[in-house]
C-alpha atoms as a PDB file:
ATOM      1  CA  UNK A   1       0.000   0.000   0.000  1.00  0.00           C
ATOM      2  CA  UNK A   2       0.948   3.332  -0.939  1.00  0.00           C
ATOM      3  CA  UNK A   3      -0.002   6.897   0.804  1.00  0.00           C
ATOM      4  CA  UNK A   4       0.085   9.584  -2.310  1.00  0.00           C
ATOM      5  CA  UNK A   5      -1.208  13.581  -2.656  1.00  0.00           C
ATOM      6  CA  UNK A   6      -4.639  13.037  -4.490  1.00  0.00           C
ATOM      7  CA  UNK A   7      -3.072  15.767  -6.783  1.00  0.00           C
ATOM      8  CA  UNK A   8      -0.643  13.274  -7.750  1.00  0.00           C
ATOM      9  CA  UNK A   9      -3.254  11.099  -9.352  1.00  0.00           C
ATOM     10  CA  UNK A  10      -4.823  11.446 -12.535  1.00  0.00           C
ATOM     11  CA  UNK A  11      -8.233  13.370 -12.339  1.00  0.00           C
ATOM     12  CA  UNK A  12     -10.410  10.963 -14.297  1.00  0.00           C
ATOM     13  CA  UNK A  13      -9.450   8.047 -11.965  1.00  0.00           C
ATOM     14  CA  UNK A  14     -10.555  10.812  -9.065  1.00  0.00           C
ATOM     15  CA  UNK A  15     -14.202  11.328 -11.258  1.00  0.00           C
ATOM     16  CA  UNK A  16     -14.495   7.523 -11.385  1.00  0.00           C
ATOM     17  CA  UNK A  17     -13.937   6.703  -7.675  1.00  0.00           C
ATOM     18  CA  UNK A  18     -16.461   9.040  -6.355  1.00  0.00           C
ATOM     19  CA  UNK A  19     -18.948   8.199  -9.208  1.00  0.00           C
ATOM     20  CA  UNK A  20     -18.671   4.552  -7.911  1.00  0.00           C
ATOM     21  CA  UNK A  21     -19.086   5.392  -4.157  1.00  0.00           C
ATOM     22  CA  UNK A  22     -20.369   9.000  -3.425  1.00  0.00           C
ATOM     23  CA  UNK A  23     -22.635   8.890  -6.982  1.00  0.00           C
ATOM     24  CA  UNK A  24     -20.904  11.749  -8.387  1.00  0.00           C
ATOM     25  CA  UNK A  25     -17.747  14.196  -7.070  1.00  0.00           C
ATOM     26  CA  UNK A  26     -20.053  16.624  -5.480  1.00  0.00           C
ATOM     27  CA  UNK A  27     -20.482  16.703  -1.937  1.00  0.00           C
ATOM     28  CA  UNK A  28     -23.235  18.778   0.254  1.00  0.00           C
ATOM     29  CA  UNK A  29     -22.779  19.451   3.734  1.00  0.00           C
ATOM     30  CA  UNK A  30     -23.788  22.493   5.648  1.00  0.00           C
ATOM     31  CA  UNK A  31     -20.574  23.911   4.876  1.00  0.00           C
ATOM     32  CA  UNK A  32     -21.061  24.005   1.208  1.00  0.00           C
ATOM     33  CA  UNK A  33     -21.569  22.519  -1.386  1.00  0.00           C
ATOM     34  CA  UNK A  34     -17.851  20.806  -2.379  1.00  0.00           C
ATOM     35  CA  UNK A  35     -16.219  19.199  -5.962  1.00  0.00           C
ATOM     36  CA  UNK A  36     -14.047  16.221  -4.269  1.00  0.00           C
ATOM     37  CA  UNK A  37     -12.303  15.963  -7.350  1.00  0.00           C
ATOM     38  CA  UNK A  38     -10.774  19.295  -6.871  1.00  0.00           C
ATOM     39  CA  UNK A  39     -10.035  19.088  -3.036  1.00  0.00           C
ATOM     40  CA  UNK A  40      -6.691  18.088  -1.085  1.00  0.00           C
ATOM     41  CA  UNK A  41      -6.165  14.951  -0.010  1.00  0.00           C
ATOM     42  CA  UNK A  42      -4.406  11.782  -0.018  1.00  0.00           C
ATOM     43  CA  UNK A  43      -5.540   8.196  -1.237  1.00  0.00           C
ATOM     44  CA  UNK A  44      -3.886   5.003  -0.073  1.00  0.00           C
ATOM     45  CA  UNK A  45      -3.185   2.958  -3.646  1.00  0.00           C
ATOM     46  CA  UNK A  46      -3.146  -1.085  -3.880  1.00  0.00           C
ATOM     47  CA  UNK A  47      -0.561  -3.116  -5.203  1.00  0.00           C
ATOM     48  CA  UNK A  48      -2.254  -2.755  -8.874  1.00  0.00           C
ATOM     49  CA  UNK A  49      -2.319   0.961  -8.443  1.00  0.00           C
ATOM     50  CA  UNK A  50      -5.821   1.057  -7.329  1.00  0.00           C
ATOM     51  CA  UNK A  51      -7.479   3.837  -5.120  1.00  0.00           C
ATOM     52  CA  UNK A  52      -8.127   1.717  -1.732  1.00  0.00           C
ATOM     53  CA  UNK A  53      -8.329   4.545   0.362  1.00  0.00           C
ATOM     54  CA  UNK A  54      -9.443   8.464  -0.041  1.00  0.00           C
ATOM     55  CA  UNK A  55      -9.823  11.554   2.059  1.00  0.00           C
ATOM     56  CA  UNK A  56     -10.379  14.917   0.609  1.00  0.00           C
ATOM     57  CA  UNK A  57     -10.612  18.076   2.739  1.00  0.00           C
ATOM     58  CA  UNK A  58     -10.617  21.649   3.035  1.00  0.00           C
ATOM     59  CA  UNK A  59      -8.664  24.404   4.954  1.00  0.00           C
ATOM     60  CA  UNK A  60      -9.243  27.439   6.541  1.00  0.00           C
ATOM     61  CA  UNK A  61      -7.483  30.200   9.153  1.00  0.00           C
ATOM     62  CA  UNK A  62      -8.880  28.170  11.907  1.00  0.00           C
ATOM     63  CA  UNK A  63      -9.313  24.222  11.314  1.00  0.00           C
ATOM     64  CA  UNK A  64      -9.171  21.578   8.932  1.00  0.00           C
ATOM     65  CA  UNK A  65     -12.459  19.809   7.566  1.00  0.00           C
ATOM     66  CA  UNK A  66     -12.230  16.542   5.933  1.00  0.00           C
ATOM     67  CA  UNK A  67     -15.131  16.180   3.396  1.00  0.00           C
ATOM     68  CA  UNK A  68     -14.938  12.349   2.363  1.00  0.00           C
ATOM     69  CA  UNK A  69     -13.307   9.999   3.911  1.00  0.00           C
ATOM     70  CA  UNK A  70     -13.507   6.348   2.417  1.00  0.00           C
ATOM     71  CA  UNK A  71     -11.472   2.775   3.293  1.00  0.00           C
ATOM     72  CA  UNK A  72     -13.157   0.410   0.213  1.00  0.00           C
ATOM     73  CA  UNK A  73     -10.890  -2.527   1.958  1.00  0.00           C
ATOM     74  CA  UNK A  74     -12.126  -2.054   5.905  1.00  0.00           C
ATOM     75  CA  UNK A  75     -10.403  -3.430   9.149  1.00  0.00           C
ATOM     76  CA  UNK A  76      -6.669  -2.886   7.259  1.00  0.00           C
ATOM     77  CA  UNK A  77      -5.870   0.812   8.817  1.00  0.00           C
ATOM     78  CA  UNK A  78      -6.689   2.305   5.762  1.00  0.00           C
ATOM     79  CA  UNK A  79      -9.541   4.755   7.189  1.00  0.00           C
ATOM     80  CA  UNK A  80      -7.235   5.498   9.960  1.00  0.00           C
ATOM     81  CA  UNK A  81      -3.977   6.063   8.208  1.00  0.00           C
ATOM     82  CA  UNK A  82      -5.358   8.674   6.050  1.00  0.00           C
ATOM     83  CA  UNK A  83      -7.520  10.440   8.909  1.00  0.00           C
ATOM     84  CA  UNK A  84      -4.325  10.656  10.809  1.00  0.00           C
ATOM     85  CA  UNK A  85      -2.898  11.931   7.734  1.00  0.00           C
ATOM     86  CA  UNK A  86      -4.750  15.228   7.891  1.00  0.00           C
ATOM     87  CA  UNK A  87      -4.622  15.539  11.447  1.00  0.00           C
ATOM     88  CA  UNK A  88      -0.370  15.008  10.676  1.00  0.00           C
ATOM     89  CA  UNK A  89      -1.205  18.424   8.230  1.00  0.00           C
ATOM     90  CA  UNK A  90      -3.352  20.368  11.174  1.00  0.00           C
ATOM     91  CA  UNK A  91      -0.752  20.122  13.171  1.00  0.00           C
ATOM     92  CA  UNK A  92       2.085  21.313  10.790  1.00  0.00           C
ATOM     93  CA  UNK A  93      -0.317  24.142   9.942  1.00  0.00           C
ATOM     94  CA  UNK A  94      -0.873  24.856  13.382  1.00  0.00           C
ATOM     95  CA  UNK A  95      -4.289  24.288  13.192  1.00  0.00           C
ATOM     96  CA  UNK A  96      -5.762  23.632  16.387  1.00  0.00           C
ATOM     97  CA  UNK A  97      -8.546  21.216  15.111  1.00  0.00           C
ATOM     98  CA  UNK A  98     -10.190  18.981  12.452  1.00  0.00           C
ATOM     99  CA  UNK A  99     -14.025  18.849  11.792  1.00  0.00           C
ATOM    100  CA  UNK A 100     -16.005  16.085   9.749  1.00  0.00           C
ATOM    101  CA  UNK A 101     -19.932  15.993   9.249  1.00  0.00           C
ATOM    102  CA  UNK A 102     -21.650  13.091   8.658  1.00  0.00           C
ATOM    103  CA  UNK A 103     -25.206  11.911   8.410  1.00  0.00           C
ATOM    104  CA  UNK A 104     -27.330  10.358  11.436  1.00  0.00           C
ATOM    105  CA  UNK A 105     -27.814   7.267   9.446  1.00  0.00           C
ATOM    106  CA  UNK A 106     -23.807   6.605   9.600  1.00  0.00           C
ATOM    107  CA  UNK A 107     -23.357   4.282  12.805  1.00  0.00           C
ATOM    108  CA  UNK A 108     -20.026   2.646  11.073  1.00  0.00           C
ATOM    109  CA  UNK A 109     -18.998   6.586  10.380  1.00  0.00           C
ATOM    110  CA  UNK A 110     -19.728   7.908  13.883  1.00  0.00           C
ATOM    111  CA  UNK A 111     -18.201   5.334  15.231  1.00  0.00           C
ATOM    112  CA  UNK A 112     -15.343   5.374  13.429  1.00  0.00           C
ATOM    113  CA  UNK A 113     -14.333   8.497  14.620  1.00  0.00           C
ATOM    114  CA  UNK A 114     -15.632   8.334  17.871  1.00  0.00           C
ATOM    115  CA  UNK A 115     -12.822   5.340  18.342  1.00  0.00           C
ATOM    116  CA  UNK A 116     -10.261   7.681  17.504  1.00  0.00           C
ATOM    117  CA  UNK A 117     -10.934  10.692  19.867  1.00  0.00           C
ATOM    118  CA  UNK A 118     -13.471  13.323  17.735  1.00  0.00           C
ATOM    119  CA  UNK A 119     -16.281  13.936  19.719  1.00  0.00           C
ATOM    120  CA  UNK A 120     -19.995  14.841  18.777  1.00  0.00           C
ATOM    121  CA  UNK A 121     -20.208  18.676  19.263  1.00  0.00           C
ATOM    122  CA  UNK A 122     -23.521  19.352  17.328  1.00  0.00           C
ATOM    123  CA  UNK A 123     -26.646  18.308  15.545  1.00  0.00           C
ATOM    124  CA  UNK A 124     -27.817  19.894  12.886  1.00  0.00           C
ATOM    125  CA  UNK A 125     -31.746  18.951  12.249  1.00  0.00           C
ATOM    126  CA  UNK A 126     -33.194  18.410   9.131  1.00  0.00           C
ATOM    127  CA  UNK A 127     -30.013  19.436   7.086  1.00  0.00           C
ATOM    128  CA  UNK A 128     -30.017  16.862   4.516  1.00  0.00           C
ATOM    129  CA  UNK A 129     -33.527  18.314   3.426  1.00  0.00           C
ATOM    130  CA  UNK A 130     -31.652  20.954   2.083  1.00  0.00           C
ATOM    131  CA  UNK A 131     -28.732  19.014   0.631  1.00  0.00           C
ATOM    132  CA  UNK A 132     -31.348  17.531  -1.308  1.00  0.00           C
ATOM    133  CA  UNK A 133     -32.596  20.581  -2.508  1.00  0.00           C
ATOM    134  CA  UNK A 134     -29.107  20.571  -4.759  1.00  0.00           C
ATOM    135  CA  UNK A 135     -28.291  17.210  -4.747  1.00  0.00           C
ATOM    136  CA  UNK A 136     -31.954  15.358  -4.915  1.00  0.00           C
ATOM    137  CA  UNK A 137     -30.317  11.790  -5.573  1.00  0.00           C
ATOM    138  CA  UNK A 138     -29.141  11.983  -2.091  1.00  0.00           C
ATOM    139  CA  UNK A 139     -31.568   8.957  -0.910  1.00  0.00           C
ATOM    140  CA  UNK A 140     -34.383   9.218   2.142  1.00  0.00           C
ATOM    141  CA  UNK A 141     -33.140   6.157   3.792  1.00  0.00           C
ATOM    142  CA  UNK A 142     -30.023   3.834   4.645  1.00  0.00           C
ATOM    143  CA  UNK A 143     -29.747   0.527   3.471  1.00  0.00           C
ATOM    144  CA  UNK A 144     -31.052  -0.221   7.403  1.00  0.00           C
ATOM    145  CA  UNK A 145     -34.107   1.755   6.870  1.00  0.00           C
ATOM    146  CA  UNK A 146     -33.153   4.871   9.080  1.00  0.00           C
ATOM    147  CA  UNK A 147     -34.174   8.016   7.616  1.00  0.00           C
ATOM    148  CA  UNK A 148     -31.505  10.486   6.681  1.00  0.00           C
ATOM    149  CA  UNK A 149     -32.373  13.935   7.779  1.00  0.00           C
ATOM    150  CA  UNK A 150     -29.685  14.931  10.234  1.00  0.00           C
ATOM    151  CA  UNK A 151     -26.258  15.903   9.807  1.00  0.00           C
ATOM    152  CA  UNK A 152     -23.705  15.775  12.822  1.00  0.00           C
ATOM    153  CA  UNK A 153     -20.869  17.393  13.277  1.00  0.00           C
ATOM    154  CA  UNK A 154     -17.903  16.073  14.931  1.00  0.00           C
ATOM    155  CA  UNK A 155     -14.323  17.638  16.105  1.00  0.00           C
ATOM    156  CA  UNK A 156     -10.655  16.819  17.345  1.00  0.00           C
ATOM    157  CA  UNK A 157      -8.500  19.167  18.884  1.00  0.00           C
ATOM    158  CA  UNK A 158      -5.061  18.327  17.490  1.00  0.00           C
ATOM    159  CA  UNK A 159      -3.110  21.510  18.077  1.00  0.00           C
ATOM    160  CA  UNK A 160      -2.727  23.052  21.045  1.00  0.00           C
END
C-alpha cells in the first residue's frame, strides 16, 4: 500500500472513484456545497495501483475539515492512516482542530471516529432536506431503513 497527494493522481481516476461510491464528485454538507475531485487529499493505492483509500478536505485560518473519507478494503488501517494523515497536516499548519460531518444514518462513520478521539459537538436537524434541494439523488433512507435527515458534526482538537 501506498499513501500519495490526491493531486498526484490522474483526475479521471478521481471522477471515477467518487462516481462509484459517493454517486458523483459533489459533496453537500452544511458547509457548502464541495467538488471532491478538486479538493486536497491523499488516497492510499493497492498493489495494482488502485485507489483503496481516499480523504479529501478543506482548509481554513482556523481548522481543517475533511469532506470524504472512504477505506473500500475495511479493518486494514486504511480509514485510519489517512484520517491521521490530515490531522499530521493540522498540526504542521498549526491548526488547532479537524471537523467532519456526517449523516445520522452513519453508525459505522460515527463510530469510526468516535474510536479515535473526535467527539460529537452538534446536531444539525433536518439538514439533509436541504442538501437535497441541490443534490436530490441523495436517498431518504439507509440501506437499514433509518431516515436520513440529520447531519452531525464532529471535532478533534489536534493543536494546542
Amino acid at each position: 500500500m501506498r499513501l500519495v497527494a490526491v493531486h498526484q493522481l490522474d483526475r479521471e481516476k478521481l471522477i471515477h472513484f467518487f462516481n462509484t461510491h459517493w454517486g458523483s464528485p459533489e459533496m453537500v454538507v452544511s458547509t457548502g456545497v464541495y467538488q471532491c475531485d478538486q479538493l486536497d487529499g491523499f488516497a492510499v493505492l493497492g498493489e495494482d495501483e488502485k485507489i483503496i483509500g481516499l480523504v479529501t478536505y478543506t482548509v481554513n485560518d482556523h481548522h481543517c475539515e475533511i469532506i470524504s473519507l472512504d477505506a473500500i478494503e475495511e479493518n486494514k488501517g486504511i480509514g485510519t492512516r489517512l484520517l491521521r494523515q490530515v490531522e499530521a497536516l493540522a498540526k504542521e499548519r498549526n491548526l488547532p482542530q479537524v471537523k467532519v460531518i456526517t449523516t445520522n444514518d452513519n453508525l459505522h462513520a460515527l463510530l469510526f471516529y468516535q474510536k479515535r478521539g473526535y467527539q460529537m459537538v452538534e446536531v444539525y436537524p433536518n439538514a439533509v432536506d436541504k442538501a437535497r434541494e441541490i443534490k436530490p439523488s441523495i436517498p431518504l433512507f439507509s440501506e437499514q431503513g433509518i431516515p436520513i435527515r440529520d447531519e452531525i458534526l464532529l471535532e478533534k482538537h489536534v493543536g494546542e
